[in-house]
N, C-alpha and C. Protein backbone atom coordinates (compact mmCIF):
# COMPACT_ATOMS: atom_id res chain seq x y z
N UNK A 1 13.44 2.73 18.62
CA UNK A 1 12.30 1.97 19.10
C UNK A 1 11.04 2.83 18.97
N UNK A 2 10.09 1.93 18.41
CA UNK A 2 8.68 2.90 18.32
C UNK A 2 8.20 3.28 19.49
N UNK A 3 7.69 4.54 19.60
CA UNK A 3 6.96 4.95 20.92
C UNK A 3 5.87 5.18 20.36
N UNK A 4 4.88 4.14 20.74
CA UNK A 4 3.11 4.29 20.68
C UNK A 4 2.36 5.15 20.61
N UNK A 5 2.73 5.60 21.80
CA UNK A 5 1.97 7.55 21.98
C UNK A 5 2.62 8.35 21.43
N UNK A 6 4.14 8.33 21.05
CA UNK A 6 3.87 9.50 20.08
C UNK A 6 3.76 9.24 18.69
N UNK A 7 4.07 7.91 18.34
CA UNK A 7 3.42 7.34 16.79
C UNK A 7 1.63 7.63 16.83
N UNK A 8 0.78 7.85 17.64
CA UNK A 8 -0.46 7.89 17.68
C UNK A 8 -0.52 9.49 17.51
N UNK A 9 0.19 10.05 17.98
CA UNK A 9 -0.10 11.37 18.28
C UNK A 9 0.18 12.24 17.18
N UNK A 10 1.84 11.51 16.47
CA UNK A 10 2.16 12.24 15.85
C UNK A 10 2.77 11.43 14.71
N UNK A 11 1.65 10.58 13.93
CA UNK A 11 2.08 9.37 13.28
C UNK A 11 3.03 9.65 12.15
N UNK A 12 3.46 11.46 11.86
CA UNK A 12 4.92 11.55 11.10
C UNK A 12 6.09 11.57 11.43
N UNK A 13 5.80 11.44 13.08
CA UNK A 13 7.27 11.29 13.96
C UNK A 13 7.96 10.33 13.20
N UNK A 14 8.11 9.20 13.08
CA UNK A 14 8.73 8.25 12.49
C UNK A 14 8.50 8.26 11.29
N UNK A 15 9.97 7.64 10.45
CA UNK A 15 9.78 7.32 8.72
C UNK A 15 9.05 6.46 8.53
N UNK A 16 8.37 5.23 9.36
CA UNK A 16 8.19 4.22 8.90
C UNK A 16 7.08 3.23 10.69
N UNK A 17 6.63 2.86 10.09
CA UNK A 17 5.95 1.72 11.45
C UNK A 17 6.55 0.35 11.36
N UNK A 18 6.51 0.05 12.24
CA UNK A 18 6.89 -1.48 12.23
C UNK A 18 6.98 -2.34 11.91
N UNK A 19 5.71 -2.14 10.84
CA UNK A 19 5.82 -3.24 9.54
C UNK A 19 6.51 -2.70 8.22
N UNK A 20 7.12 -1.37 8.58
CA UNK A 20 7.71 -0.46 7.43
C UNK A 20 7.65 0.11 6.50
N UNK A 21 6.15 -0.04 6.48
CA UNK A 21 5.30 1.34 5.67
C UNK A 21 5.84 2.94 6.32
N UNK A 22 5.71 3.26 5.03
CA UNK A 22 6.47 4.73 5.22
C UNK A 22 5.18 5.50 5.92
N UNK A 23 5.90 6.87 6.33
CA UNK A 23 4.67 7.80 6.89
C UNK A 23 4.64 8.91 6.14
N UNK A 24 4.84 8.78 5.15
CA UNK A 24 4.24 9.36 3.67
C UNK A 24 4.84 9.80 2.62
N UNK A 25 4.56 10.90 1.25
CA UNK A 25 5.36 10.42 0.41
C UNK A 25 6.31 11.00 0.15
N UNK A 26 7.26 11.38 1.03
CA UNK A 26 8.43 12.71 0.91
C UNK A 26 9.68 10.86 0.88
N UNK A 27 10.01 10.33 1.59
CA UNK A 27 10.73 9.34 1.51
C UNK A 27 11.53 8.48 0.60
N UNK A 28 10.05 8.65 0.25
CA UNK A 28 9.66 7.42 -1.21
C UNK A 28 10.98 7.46 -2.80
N UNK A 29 10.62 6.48 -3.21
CA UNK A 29 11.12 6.74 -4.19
C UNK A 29 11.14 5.64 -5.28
N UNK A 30 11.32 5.40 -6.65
CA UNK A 30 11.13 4.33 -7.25
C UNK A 30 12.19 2.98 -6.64
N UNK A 31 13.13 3.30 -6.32
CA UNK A 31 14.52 2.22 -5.90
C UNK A 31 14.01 1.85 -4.92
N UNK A 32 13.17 3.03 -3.49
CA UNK A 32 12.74 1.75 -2.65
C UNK A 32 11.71 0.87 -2.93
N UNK A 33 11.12 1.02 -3.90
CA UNK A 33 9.62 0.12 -4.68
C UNK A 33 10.20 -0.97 -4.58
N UNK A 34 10.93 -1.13 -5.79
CA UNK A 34 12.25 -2.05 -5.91
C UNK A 34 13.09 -2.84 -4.77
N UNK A 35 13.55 -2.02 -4.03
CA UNK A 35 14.29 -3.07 -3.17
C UNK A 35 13.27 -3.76 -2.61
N UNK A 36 11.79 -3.31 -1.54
CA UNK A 36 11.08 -3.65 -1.39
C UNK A 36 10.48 -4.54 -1.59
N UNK A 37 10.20 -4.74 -2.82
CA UNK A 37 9.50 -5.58 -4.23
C UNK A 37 10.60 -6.55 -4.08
N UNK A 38 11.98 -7.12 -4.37
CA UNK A 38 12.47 -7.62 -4.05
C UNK A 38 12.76 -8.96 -3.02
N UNK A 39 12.52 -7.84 -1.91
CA UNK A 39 12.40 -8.52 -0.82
C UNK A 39 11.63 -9.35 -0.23
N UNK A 40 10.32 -9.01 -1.12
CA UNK A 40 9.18 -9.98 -1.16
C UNK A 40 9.12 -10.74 -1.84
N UNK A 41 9.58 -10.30 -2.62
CA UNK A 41 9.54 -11.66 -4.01
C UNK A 41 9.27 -11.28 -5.56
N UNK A 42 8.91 -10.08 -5.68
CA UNK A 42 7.65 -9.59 -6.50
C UNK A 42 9.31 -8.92 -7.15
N UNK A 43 8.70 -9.14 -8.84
CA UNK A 43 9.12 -8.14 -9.71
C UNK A 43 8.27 -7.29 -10.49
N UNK A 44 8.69 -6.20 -10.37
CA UNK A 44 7.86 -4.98 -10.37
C UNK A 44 7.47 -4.99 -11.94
N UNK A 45 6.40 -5.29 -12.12
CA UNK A 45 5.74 -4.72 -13.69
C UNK A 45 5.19 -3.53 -14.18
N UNK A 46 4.91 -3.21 -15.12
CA UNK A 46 4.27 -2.00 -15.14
C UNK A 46 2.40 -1.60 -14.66
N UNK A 47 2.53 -3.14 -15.11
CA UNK A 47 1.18 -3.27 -14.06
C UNK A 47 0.80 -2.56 -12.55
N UNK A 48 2.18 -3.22 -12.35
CA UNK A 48 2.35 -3.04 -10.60
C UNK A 48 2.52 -1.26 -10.31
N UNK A 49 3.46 -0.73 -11.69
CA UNK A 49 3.29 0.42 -11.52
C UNK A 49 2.70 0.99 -11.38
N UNK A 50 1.22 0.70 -12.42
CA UNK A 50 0.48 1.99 -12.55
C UNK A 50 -0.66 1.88 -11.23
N UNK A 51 -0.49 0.82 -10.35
CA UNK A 51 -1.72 0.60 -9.31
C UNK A 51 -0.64 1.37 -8.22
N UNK A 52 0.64 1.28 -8.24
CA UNK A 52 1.30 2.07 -6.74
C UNK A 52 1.51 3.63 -7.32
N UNK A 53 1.73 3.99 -8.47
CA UNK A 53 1.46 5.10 -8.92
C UNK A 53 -0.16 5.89 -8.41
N UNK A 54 -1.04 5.42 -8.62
CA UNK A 54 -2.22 5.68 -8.77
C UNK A 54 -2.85 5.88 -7.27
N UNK A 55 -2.35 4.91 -6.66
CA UNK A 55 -1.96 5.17 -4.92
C UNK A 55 -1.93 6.35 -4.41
N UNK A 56 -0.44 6.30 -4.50
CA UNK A 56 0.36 7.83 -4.36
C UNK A 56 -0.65 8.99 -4.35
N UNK A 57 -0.78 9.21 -6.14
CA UNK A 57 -1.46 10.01 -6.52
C UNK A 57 -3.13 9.86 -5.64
N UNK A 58 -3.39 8.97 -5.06
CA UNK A 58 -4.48 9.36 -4.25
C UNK A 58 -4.67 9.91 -3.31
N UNK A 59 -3.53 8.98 -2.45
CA UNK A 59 -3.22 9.68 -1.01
C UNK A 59 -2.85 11.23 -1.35
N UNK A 60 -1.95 11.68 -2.13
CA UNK A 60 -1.50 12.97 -2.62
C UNK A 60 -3.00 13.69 -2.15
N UNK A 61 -3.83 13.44 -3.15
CA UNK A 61 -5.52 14.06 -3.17
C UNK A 61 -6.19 14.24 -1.73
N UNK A 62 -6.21 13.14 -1.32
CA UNK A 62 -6.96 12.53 0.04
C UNK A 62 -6.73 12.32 1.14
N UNK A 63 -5.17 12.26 1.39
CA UNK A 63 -4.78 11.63 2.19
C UNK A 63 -5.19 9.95 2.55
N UNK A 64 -5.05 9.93 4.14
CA UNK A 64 -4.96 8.95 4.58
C UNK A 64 -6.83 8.57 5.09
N UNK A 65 -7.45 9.02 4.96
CA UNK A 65 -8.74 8.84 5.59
C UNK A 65 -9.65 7.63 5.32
N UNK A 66 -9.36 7.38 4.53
CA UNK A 66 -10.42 6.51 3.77
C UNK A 66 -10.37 4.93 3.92
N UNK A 67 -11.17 3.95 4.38
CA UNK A 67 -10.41 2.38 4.88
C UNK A 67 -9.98 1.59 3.62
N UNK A 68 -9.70 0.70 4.04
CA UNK A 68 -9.20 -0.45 2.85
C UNK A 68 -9.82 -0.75 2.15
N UNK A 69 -10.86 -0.79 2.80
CA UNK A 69 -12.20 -1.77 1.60
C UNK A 69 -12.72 -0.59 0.39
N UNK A 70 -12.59 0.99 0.76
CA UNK A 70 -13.10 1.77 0.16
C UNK A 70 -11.82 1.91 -1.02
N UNK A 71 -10.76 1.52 -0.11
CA UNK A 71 -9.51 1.94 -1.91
C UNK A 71 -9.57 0.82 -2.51
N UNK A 72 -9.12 -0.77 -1.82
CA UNK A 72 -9.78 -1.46 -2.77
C UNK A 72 -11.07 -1.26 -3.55
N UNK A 73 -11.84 -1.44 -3.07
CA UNK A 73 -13.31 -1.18 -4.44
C UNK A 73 -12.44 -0.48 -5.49
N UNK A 74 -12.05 0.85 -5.17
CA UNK A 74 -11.69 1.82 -6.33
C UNK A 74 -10.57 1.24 -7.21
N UNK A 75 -9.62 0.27 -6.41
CA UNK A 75 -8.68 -0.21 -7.57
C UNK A 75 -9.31 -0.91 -8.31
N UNK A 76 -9.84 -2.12 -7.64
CA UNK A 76 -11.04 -3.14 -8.87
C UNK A 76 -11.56 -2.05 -9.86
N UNK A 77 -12.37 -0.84 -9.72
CA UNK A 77 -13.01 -0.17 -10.56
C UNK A 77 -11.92 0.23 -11.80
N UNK A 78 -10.49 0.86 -11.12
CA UNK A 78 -9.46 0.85 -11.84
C UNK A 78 -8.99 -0.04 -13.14
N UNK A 79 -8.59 -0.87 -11.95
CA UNK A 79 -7.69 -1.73 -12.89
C UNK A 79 -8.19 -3.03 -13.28
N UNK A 80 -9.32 -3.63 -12.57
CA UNK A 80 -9.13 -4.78 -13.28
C UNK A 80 -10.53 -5.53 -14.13
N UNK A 81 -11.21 -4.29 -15.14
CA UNK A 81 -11.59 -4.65 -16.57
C UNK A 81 -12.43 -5.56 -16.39
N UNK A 82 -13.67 -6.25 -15.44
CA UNK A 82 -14.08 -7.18 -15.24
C UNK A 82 -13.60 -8.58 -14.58
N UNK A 83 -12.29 -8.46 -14.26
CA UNK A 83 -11.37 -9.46 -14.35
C UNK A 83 -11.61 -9.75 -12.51
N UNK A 84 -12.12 -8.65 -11.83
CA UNK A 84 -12.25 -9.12 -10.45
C UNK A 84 -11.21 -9.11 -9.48
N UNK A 85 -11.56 -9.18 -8.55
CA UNK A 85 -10.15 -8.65 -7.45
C UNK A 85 -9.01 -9.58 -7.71
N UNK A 86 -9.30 -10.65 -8.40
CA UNK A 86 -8.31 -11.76 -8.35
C UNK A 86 -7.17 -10.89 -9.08
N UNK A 87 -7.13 -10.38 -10.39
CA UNK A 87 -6.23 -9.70 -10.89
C UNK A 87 -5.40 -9.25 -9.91
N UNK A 88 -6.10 -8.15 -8.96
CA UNK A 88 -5.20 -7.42 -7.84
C UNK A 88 -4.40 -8.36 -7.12
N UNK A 89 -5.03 -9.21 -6.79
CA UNK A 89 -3.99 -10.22 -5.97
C UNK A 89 -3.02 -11.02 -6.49
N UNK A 90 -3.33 -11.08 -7.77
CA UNK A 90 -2.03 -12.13 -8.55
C UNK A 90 -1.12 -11.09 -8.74
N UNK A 91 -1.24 -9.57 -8.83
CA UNK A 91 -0.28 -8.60 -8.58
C UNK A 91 0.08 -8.54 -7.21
N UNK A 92 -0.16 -8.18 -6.51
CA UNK A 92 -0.14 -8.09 -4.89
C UNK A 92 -0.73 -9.57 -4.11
N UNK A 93 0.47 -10.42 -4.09
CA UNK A 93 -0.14 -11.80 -3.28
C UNK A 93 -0.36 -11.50 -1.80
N UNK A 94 0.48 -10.39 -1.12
CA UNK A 94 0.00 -10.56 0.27
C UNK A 94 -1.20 -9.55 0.69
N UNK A 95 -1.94 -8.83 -0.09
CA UNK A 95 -2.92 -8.24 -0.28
C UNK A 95 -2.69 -6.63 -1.36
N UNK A 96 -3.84 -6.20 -1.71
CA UNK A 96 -3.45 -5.60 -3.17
C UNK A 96 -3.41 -4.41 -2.21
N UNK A 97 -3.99 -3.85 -1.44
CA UNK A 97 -3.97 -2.81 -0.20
C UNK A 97 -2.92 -2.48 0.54
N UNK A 98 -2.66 -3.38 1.13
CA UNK A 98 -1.32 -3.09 2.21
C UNK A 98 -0.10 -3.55 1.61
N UNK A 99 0.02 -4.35 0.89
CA UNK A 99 1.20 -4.98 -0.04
C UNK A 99 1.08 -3.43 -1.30
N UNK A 100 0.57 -3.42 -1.83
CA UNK A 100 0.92 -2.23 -2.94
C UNK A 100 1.11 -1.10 -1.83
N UNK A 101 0.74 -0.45 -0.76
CA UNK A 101 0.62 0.80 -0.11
C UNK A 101 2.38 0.51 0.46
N UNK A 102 2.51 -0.59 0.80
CA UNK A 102 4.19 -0.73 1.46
C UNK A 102 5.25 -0.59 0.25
N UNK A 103 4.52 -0.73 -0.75
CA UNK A 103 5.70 -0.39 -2.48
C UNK A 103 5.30 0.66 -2.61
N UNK A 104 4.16 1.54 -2.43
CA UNK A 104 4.21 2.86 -2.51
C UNK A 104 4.53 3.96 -1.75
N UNK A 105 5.28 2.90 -0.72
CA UNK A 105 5.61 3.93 0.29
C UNK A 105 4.80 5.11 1.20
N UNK A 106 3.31 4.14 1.31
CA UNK A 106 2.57 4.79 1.84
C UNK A 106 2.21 4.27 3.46
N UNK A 107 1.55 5.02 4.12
CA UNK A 107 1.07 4.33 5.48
C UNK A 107 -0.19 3.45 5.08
N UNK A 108 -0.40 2.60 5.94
CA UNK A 108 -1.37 1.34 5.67
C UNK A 108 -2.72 2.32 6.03
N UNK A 109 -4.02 1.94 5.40
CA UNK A 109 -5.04 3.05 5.40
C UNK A 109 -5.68 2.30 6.61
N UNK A 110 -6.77 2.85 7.64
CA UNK A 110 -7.45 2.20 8.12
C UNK A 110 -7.97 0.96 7.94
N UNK A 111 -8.01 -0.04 8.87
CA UNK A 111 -8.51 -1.35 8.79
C UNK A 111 -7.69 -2.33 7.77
N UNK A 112 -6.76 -1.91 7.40
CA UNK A 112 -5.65 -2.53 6.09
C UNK A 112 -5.30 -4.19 6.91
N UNK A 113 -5.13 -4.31 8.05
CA UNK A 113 -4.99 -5.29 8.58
C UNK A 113 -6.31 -6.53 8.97
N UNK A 114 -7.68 -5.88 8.41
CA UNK A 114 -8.55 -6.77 8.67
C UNK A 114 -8.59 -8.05 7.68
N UNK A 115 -9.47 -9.14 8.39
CA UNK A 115 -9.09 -10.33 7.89
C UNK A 115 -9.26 -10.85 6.50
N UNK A 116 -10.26 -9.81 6.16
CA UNK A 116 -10.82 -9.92 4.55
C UNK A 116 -10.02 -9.59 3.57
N UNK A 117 -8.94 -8.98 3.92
CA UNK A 117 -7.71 -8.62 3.07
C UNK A 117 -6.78 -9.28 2.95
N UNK A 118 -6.56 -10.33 3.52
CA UNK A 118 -5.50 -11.63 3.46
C UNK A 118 -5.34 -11.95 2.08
N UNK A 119 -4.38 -13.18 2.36
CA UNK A 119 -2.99 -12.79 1.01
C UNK A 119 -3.97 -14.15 0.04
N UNK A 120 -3.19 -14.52 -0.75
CA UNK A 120 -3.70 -15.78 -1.35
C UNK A 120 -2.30 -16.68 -1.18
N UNK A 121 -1.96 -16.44 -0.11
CA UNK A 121 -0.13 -17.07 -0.27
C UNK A 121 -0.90 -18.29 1.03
């Protein structure tokens, strides 16, 4: 059972939060992408790869600091060629942020749960 205060305190105490984002990237691995991906519905493209790849490799850099809206922007800048956030979301239907960060086995970044990030489902 999660304990609040010490998930706040010590948010690597646990593998995972409640919605089952990992607490970072020692865990991880391509098979849980996969089962994951799965479980949602989603089959993993290489598309899908190179945006939870690219993740990783951020948080790796940065960590966790930075909010949602600031990694989104940067994936649009990424990946999607003029094509607009919509791309991200027809990859990631329940949002391209917290839906790709839970296949990358990452923790959800600040504000990942605000309302502007909703799914197109």
């Amino acid at each position: 059972m999660l304990d609040i205060n010490k998930a706040i305190n010590n948010p690597l105490h646990y593998e995972s939060d409640p919605e089952g984002n990992l607490s970072g990237l020692t865990q991880w691995s391509p098979n849980h992408a996969n089962q994951q991906a799965g479980a949602e519905g989603l089959v993993l493209t290489d598309e899908h790869w190179e945006v939870i790849y690219f993740l990783r490799e951020r948080f790796r850099q940065h960590g966790n600091n930075d909010n949602a809206r600031e990694i989104l922007r940067e994936m649009e800048d990424q990946f999607c060629d003029g094509r607009g956030r919509v791309y991200l979301y027809e990859l990631f239907p329940h949002g391209p942020v917290s839906q790709a960060s839970l296949l990358a086995g990452l923790p959800l970044p600040p504000h990942a749960h605000d309302l502007s990030f909703g799914s197109m489902m």
